[in-house]
Protein backbone atom coordinates (compact mmCIF):
# COMPACT_ATOMS: atom_id res chain seq x y z
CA UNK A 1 0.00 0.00 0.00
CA UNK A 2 1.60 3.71 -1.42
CA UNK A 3 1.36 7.09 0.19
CA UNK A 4 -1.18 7.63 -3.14
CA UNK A 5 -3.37 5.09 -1.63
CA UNK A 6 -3.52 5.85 1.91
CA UNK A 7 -3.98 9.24 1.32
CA UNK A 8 -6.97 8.34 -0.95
CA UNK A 9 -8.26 6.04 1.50
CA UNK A 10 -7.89 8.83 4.00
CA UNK A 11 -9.73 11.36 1.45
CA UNK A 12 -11.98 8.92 1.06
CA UNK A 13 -13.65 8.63 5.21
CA UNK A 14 -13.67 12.03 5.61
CA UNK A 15 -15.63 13.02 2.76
CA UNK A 16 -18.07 9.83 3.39
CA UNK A 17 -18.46 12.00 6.97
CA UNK A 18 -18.82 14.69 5.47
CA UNK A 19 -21.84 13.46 3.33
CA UNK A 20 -22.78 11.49 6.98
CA UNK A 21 -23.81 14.84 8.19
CA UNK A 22 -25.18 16.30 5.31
CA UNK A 23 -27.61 13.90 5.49
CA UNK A 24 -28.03 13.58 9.60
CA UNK A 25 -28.25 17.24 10.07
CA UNK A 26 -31.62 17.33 8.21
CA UNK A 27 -32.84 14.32 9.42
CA UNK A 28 -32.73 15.80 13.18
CA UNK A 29 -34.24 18.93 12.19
CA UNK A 30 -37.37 17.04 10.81
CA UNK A 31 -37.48 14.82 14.21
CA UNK A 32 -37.33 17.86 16.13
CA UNK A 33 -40.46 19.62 13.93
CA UNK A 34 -42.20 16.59 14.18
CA UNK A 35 -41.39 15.99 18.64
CA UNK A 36 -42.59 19.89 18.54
CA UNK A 37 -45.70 19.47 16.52
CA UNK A 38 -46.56 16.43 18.61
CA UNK A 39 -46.33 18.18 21.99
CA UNK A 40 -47.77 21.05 20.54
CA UNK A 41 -51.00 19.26 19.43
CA UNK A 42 -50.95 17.57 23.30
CA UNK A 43 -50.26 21.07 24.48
CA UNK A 44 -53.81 22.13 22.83
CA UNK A 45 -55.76 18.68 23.81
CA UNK A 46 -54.89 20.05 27.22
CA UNK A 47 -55.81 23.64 27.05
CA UNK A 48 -59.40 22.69 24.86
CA UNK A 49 -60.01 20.24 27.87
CA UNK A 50 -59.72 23.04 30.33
CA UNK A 51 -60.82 25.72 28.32
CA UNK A 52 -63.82 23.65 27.29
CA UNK A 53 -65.03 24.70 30.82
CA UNK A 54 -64.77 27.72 30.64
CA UNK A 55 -65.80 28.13 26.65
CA UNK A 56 -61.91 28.87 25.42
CA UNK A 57 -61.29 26.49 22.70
CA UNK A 58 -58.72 25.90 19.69
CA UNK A 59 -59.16 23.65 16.59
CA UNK A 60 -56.23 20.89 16.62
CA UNK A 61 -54.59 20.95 13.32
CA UNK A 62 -51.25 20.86 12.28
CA UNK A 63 -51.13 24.71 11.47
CA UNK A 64 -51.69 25.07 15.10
CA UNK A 65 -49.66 21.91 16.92
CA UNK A 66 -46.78 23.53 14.62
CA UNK A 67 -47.15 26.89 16.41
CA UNK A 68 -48.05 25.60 19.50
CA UNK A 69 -44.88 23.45 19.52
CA UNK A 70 -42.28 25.88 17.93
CA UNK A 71 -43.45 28.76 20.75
CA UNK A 72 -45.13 26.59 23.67
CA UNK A 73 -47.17 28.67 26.00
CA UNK A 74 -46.69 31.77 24.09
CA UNK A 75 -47.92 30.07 20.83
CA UNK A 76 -51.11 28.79 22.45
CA UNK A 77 -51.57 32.69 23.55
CA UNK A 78 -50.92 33.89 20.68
CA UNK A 79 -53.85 31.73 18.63
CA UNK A 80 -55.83 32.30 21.54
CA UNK A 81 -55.48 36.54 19.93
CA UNK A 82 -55.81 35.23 16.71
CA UNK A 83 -58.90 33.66 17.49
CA UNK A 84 -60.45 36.55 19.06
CA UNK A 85 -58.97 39.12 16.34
CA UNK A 86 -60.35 36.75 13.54
């Protein structure tokens, strides 16, 4: 085994880690849309079961477990505006 050879073998691992993480980076963004939307739409079962009581409730679609999971609280306050502005 050459220099050459090694050194192409070398060239060779990092730039199949570079393409690793090209395609990992993505692929955790997507999971971590997806764990936000979820807990977003659980986020709004919970606030239309207490708010049901009191006549506050939100639809639950993803439009909403999307906001309500990228902002939390904040995002279930702000619909809550949009709601009433709308």
């Amino acid at each position: 085994m050459g220099a050459s050879t090694l050194l192409a073998f070398i060239f060779g691992l990092f730039l199949l880690y570079i393409i690793g993480l090209l395609l990992v980076i993505p692929i955790k963004i997507i999971g971590k849309l997806i764990v936000n939307g979820l807990l977003g739409g659980l986020l709004l079962l919970f606030f239309n079961l207490i708010g049901g009581l009191v006549g506050l409730t939100l639809a639950i679609n993803p439009v909403n477990a999307i906001i309500a999971g990228f902002l939390g609280i904040p995002g279930v306050i702000l619909l809550l505006i949009l709601k009433a502005v709308l």
